[in-house]
Each structure stands twice: as C-alpha cells, then as structure tokens.
PDB file of N, CA and C in Angstrom:
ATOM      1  N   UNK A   1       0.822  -1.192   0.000  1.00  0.00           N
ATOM      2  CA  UNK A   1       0.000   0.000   0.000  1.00  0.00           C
ATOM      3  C   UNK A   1       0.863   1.253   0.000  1.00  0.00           C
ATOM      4  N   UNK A   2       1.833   1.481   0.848  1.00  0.00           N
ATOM      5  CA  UNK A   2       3.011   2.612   0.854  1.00  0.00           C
ATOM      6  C   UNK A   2       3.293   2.756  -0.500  1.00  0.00           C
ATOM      7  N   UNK A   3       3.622   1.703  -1.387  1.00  0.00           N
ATOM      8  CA  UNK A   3       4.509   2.043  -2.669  1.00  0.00           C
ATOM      9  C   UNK A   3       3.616   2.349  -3.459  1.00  0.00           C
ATOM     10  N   UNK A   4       2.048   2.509  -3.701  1.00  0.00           N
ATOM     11  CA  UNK A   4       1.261   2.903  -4.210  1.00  0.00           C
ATOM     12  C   UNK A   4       1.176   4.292  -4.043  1.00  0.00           C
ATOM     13  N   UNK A   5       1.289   4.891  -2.883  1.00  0.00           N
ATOM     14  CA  UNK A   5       0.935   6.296  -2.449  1.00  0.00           C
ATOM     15  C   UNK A   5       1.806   7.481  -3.134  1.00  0.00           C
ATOM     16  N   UNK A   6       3.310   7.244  -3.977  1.00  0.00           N
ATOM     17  CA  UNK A   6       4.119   7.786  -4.448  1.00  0.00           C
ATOM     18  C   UNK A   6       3.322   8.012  -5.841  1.00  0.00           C
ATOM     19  N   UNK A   7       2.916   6.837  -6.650  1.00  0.00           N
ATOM     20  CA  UNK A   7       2.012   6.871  -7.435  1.00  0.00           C
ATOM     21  C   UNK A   7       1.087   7.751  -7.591  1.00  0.00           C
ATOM     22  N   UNK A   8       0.294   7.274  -6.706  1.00  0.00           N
ATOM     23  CA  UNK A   8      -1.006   8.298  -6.852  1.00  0.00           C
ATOM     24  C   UNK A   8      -0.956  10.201  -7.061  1.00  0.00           C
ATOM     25  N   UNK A   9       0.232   9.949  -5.492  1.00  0.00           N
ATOM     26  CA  UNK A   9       0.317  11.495  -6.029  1.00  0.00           C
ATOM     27  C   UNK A   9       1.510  12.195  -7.178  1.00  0.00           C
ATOM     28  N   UNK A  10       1.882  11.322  -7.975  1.00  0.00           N
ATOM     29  CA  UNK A  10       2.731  11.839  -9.014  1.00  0.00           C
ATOM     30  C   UNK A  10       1.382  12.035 -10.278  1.00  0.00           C
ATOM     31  N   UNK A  11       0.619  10.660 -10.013  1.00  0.00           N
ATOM     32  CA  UNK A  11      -0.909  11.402 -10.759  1.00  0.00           C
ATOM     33  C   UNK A  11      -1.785  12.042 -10.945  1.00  0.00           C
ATOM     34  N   UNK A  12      -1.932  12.205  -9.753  1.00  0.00           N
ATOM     35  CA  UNK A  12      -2.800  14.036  -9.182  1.00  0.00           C
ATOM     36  C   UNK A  12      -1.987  14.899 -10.007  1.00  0.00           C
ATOM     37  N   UNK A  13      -0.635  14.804  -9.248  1.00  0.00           N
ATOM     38  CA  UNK A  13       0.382  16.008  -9.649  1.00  0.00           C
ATOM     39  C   UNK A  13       0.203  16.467 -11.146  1.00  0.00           C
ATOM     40  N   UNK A  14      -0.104  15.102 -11.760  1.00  0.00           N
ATOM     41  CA  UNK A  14       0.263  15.585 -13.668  1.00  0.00           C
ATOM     42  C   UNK A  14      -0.841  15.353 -13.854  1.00  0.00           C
ATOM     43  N   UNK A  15      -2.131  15.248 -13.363  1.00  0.00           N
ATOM     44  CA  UNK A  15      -3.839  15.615 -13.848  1.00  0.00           C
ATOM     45  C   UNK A  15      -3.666  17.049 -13.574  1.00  0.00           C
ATOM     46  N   UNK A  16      -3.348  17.588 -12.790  1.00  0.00           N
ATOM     47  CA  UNK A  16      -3.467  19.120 -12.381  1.00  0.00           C
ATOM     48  C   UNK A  16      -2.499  19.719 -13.110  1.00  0.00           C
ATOM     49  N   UNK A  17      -1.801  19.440 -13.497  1.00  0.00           N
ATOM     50  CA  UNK A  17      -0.908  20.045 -14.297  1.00  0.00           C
ATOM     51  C   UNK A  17      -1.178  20.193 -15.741  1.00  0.00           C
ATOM     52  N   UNK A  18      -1.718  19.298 -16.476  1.00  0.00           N
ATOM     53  CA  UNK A  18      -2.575  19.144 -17.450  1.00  0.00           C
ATOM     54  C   UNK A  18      -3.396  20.211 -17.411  1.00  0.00           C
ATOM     55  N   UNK A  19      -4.602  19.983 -16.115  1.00  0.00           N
ATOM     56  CA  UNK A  19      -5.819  20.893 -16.491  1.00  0.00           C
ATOM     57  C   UNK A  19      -5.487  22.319 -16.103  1.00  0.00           C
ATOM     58  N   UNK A  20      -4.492  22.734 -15.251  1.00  0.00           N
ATOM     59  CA  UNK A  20      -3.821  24.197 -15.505  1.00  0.00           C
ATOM     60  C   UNK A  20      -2.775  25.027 -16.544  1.00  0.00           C
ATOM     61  N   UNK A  21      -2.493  24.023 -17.719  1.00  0.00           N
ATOM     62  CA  UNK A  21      -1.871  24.135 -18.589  1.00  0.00           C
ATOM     63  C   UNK A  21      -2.986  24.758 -19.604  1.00  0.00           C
ATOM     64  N   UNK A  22      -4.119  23.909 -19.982  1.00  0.00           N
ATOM     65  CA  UNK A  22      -5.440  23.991 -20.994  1.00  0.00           C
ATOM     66  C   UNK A  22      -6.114  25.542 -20.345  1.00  0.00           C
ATOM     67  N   UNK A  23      -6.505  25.647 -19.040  1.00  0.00           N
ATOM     68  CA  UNK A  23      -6.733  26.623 -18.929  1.00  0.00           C
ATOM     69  C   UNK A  23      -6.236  27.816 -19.393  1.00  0.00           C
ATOM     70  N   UNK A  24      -4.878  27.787 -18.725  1.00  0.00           N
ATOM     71  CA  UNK A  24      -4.041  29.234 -18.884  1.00  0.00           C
ATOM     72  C   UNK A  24      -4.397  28.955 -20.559  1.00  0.00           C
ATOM     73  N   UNK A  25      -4.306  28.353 -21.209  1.00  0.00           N
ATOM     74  CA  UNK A  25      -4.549  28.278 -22.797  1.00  0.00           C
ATOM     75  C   UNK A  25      -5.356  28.799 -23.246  1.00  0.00           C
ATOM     76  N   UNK A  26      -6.289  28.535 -22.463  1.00  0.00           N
ATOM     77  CA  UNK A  26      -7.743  29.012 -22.792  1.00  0.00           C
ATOM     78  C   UNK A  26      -8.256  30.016 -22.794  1.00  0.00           C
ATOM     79  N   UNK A  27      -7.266  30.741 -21.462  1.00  0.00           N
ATOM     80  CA  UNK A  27      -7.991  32.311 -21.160  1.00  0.00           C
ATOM     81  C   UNK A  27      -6.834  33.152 -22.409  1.00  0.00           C
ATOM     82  N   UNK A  28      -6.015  32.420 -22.604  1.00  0.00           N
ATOM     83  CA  UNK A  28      -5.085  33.362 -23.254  1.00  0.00           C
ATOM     84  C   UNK A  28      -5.487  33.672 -24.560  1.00  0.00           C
ATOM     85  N   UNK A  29      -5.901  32.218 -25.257  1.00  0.00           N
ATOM     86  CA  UNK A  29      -7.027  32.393 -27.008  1.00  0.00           C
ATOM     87  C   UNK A  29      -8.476  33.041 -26.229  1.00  0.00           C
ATOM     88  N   UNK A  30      -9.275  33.215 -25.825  1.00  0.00           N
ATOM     89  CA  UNK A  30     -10.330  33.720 -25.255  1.00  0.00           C
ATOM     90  C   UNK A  30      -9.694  35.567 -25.142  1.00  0.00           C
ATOM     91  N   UNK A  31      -8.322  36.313 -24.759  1.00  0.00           N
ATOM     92  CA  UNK A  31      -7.911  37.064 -24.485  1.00  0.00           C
ATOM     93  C   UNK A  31      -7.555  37.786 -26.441  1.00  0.00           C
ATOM     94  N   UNK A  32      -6.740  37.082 -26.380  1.00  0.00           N
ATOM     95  CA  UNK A  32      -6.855  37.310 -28.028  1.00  0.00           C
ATOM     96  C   UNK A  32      -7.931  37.055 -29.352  1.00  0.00           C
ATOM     97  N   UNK A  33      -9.329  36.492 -28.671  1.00  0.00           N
ATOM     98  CA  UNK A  33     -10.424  36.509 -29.825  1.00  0.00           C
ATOM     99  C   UNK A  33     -11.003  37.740 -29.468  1.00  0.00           C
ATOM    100  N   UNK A  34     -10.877  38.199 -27.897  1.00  0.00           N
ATOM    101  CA  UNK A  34     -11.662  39.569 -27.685  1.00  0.00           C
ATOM    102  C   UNK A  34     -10.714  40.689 -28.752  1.00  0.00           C
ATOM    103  N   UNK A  35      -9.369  40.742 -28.585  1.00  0.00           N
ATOM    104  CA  UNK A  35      -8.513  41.668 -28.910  1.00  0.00           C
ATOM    105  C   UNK A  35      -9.037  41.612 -30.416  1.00  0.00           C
ATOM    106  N   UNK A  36      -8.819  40.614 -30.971  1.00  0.00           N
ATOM    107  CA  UNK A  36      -9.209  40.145 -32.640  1.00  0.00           C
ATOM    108  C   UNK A  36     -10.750  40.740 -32.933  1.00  0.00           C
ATOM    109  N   UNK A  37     -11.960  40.246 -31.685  1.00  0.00           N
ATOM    110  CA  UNK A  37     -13.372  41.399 -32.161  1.00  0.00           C
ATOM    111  C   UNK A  37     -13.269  42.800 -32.077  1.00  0.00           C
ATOM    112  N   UNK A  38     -12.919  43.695 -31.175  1.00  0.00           N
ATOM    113  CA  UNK A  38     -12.384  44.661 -30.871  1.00  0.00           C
ATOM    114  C   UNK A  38     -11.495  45.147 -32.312  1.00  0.00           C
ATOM    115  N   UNK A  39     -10.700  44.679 -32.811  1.00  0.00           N
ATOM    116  CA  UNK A  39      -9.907  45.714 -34.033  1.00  0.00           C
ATOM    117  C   UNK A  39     -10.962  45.718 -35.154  1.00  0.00           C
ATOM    118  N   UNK A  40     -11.590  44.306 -35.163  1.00  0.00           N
ATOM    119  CA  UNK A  40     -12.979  44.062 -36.327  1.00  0.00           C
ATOM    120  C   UNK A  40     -13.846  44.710 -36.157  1.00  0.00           C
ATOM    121  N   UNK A  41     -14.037  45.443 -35.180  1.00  0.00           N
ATOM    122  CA  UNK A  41     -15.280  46.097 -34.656  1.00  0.00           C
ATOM    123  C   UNK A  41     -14.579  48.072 -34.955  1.00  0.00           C
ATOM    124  N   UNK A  42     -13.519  47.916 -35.092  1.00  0.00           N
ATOM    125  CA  UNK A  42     -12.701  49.432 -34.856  1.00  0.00           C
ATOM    126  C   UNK A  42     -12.705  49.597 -36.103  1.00  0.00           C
ATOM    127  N   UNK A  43     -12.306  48.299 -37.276  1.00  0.00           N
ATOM    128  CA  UNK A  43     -12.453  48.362 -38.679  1.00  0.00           C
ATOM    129  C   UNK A  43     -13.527  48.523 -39.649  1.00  0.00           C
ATOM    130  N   UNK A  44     -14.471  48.107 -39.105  1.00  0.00           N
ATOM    131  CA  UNK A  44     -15.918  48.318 -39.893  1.00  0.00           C
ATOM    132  C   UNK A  44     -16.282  49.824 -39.359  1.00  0.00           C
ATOM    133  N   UNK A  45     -16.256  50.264 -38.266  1.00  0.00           N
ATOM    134  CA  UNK A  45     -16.374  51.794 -38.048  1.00  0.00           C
ATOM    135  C   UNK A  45     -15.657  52.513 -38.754  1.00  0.00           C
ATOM    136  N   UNK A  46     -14.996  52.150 -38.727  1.00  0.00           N
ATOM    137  CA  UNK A  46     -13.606  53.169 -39.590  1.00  0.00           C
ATOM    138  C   UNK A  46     -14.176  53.022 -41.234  1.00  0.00           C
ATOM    139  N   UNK A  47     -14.840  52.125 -41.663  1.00  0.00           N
ATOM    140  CA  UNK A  47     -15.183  51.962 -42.899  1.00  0.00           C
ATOM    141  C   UNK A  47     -16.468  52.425 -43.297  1.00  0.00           C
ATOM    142  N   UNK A  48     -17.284  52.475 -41.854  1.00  0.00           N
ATOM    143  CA  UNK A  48     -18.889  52.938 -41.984  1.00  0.00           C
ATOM    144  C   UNK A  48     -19.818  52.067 -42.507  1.00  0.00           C
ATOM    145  N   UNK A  49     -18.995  50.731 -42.406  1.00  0.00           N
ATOM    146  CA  UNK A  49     -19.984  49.337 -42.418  1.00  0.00           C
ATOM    147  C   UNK A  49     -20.672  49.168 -41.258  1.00  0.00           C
ATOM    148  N   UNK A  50     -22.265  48.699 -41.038  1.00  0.00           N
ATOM    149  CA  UNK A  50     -22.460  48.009 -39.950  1.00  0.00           C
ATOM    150  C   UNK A  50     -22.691  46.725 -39.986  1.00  0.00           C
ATOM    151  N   UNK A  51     -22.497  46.564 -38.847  1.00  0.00           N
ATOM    152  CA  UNK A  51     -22.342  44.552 -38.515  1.00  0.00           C
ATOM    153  C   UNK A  51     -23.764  44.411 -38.328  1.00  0.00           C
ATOM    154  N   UNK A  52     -24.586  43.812 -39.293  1.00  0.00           N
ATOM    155  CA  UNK A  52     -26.044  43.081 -39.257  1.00  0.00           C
ATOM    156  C   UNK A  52     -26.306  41.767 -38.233  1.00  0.00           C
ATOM    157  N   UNK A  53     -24.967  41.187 -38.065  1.00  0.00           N
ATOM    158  CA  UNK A  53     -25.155  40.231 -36.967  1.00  0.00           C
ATOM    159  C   UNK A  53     -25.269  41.034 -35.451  1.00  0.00           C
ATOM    160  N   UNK A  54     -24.604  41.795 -35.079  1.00  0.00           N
ATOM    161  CA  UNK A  54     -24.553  42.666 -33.786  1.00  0.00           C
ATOM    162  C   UNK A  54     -25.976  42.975 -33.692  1.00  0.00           C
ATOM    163  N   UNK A  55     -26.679  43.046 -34.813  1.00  0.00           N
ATOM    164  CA  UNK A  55     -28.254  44.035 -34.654  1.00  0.00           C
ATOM    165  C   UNK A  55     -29.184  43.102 -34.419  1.00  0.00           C
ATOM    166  N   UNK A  56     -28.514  41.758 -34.816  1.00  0.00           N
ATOM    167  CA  UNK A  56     -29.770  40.440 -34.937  1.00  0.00           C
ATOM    168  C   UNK A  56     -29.429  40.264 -33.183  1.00  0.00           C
ATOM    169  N   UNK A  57     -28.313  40.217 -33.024  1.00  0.00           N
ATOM    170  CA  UNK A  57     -27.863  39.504 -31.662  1.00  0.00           C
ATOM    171  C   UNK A  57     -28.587  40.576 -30.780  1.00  0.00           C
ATOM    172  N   UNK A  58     -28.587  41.823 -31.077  1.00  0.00           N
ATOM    173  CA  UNK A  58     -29.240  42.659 -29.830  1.00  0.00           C
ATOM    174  C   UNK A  58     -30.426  42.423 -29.574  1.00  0.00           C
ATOM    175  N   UNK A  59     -31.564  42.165 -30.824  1.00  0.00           N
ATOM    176  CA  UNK A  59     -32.626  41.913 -30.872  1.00  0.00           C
ATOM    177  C   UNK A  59     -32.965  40.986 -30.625  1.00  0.00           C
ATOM    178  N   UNK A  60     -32.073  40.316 -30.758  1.00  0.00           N
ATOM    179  CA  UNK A  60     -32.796  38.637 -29.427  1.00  0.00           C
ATOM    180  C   UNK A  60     -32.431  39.030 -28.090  1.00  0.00           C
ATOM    181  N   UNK A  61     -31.343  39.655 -27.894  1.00  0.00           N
ATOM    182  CA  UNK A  61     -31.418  40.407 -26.676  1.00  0.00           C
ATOM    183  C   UNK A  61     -32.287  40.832 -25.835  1.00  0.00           C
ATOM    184  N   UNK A  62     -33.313  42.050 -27.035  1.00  0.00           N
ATOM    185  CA  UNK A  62     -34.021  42.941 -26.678  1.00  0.00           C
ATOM    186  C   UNK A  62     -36.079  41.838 -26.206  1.00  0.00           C
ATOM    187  N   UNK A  63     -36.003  40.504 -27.080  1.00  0.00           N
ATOM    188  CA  UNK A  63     -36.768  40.025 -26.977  1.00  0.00           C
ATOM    189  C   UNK A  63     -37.042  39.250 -25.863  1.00  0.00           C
ATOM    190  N   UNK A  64     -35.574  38.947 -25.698  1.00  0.00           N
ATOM    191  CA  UNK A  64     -35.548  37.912 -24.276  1.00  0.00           C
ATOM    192  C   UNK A  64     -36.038  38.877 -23.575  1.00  0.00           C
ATOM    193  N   UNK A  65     -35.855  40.570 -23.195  1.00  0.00           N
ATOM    194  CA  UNK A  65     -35.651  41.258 -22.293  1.00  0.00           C
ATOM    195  C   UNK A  65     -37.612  41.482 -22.373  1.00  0.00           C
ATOM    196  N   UNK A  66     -38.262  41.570 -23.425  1.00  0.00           N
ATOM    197  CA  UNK A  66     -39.586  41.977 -23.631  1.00  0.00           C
ATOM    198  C   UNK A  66     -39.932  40.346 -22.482  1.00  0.00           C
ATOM    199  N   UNK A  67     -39.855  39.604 -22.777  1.00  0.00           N
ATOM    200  CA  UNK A  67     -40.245  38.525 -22.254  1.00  0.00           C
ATOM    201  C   UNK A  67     -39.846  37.790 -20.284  1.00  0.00           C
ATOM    202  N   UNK A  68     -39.386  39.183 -20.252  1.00  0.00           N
ATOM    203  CA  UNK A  68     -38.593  39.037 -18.740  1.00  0.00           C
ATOM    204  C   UNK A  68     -38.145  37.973 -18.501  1.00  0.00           C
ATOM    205  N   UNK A  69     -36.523  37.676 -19.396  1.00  0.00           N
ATOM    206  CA  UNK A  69     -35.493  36.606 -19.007  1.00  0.00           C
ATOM    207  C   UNK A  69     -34.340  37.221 -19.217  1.00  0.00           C
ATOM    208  N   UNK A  70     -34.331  38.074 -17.857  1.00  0.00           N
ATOM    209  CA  UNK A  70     -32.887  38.581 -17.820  1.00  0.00           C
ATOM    210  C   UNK A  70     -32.064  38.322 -17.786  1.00  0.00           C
ATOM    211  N   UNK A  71     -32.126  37.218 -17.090  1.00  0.00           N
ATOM    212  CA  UNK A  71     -30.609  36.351 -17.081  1.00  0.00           C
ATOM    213  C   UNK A  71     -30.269  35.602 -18.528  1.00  0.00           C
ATOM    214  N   UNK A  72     -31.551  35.426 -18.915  1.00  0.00           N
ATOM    215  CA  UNK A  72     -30.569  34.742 -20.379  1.00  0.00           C
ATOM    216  C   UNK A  72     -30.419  36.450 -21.163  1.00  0.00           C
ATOM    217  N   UNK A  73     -31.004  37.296 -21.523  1.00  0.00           N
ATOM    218  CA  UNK A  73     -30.219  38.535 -22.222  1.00  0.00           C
ATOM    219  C   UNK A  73     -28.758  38.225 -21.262  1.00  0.00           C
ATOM    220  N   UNK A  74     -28.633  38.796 -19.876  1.00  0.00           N
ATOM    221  CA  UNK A  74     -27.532  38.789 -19.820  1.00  0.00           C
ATOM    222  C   UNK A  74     -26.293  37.973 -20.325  1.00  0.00           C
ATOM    223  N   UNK A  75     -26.634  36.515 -20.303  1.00  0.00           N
ATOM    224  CA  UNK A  75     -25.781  35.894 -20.921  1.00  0.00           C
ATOM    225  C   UNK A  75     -25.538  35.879 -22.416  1.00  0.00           C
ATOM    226  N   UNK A  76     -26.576  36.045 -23.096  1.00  0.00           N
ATOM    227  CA  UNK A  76     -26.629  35.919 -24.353  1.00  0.00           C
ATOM    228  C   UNK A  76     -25.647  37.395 -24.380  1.00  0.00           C
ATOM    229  N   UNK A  77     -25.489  38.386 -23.760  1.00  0.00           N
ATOM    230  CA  UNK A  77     -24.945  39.483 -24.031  1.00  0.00           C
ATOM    231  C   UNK A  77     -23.749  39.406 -23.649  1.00  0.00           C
ATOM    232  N   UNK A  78     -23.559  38.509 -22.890  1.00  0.00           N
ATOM    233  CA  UNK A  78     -22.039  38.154 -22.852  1.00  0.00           C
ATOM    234  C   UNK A  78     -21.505  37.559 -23.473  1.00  0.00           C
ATOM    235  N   UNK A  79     -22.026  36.101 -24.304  1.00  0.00           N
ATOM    236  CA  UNK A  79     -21.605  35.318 -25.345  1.00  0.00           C
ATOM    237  C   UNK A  79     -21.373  36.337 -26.594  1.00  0.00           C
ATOM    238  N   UNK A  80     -22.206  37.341 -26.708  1.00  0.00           N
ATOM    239  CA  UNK A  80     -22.015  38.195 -28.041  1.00  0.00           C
ATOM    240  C   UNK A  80     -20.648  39.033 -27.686  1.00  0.00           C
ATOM    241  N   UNK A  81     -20.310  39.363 -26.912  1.00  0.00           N
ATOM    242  CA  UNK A  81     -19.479  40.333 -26.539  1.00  0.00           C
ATOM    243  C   UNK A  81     -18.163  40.393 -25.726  1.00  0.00           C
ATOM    244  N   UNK A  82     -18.373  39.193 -24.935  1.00  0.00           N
ATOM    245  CA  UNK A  82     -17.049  38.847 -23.823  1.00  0.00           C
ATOM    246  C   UNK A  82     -16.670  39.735 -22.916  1.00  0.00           C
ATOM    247  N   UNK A  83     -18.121  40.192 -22.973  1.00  0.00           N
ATOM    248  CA  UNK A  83     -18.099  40.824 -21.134  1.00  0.00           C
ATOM    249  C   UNK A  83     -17.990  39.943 -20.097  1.00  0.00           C
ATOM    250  N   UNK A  84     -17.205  40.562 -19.165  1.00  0.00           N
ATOM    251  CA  UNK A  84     -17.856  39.878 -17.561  1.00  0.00           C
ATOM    252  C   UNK A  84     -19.415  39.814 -16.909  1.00  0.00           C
ATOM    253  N   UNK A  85     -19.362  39.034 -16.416  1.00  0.00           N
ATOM    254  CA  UNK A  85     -21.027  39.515 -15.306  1.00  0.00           C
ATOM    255  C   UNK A  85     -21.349  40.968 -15.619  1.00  0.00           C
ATOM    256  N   UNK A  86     -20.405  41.437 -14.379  1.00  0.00           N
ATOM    257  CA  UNK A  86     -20.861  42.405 -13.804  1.00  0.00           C
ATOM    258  C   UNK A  86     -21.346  43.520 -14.975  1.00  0.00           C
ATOM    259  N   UNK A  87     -20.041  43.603 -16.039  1.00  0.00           N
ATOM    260  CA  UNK A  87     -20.638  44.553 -17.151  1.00  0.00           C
ATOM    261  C   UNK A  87     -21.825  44.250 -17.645  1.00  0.00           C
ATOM    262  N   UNK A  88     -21.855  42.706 -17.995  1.00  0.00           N
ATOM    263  CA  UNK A  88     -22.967  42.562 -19.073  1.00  0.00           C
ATOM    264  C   UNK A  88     -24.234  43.364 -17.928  1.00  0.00           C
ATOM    265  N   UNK A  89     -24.177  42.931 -17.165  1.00  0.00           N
ATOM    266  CA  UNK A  89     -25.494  43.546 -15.918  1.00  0.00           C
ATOM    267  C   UNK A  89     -25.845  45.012 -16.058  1.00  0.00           C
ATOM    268  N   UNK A  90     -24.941  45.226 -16.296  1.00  0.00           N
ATOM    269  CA  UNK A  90     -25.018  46.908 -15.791  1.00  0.00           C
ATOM    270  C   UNK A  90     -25.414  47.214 -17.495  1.00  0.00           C
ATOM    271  N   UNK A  91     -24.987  46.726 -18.684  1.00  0.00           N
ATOM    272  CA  UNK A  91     -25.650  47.079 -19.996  1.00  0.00           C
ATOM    273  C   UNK A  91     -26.940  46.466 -20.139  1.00  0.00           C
ATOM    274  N   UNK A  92     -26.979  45.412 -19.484  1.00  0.00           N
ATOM    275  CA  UNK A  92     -28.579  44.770 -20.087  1.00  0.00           C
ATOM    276  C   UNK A  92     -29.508  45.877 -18.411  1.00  0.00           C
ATOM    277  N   UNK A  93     -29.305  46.503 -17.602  1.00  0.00           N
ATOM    278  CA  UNK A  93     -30.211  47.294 -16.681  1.00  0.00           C
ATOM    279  C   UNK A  93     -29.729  48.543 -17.470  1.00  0.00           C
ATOM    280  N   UNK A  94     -28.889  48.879 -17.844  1.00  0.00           N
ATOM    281  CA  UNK A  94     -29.108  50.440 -19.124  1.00  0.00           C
ATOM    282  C   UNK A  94     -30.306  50.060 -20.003  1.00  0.00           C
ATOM    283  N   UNK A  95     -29.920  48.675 -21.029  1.00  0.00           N
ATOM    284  CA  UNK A  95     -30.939  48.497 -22.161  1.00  0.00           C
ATOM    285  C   UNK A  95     -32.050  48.178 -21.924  1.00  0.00           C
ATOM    286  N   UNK A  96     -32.545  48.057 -20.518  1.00  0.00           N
ATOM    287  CA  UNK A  96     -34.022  47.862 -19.723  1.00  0.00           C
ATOM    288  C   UNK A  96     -35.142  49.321 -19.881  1.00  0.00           C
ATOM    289  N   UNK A  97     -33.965  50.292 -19.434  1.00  0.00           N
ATOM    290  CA  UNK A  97     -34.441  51.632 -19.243  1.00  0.00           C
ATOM    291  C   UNK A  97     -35.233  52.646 -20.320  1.00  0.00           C
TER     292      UNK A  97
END
C-alpha cells in the first residue's frame, strides 16, 4: 500500500498540471479573440460598415428582455461580446431603461 501512495500522487500532480496548462490556454485564445473582435469592430467603423449580426444579436437580446429573461439577455450578451457579469449587468439594466 506505501509504494502505491508515491504513485497516486505523481498522478494528481500531472492531472493538475494538465488541467492548468489547458486553462491558462484558454484564457489566453479567449484574451486574443476579444482583442481580434475589438480591431474588427474598430475596422468596420472606420469603414462605416455596420455589422447586421450585432443588430440580430441585440434583438434577441431585446426580446428575451420583452419577455422578462434577464438572465438569459444577460448571458446571451455576454456570449455576443465577452463581457464579464458584472458589465454585461449593468448594460442589459441600461438596455431595460
């Protein structure tokens, strides 16, 4: 049983190591798709295009919000956008008003 216990935790050790590797990965492409919407979003202004998807996405937004499901606008407004909570909250109680 002792010579097992070296084991186990050299396996913990490299499961956790694994799943804190994928993370940090994750937030870092998640960090750079915001940076990547953000210049796409700076570029179509600059061009005086508008984004027809942004207008569809608000408006399901705005429907969830007719239908009092705030919490899904909020999320749905975060999936569109890659806000945090707290922002998306504070834009979907502006877009209430």
């Amino acid at each position: 049983m002792e010579t097992l216990i070296p084991g186990i935790v050299l396996v913990v050790l490299s499961i956790a190591t694994v799943v804190s590797n994928t993370d940090r990965r994750a937030k870092v492409t998640e960090r750079r798709l915001r940076m990547l919407d953000r210049k796409m979003d700076l570029l179509l202004e600059h061009l005086g295009v508008e984004d027809s998807t942004a207008e569809l996405a608000f408006k399901e937004i705005d429907e969830l919000l007719a239908q009092d499901k705030k919490i899904h606008a909020i999320k749905a407004y975060r999936d569109l956008t890659g806000a945090g909570l707290a922002e998306a909250k504070e834009a979907i109680d502006r877009r209430m008003r």
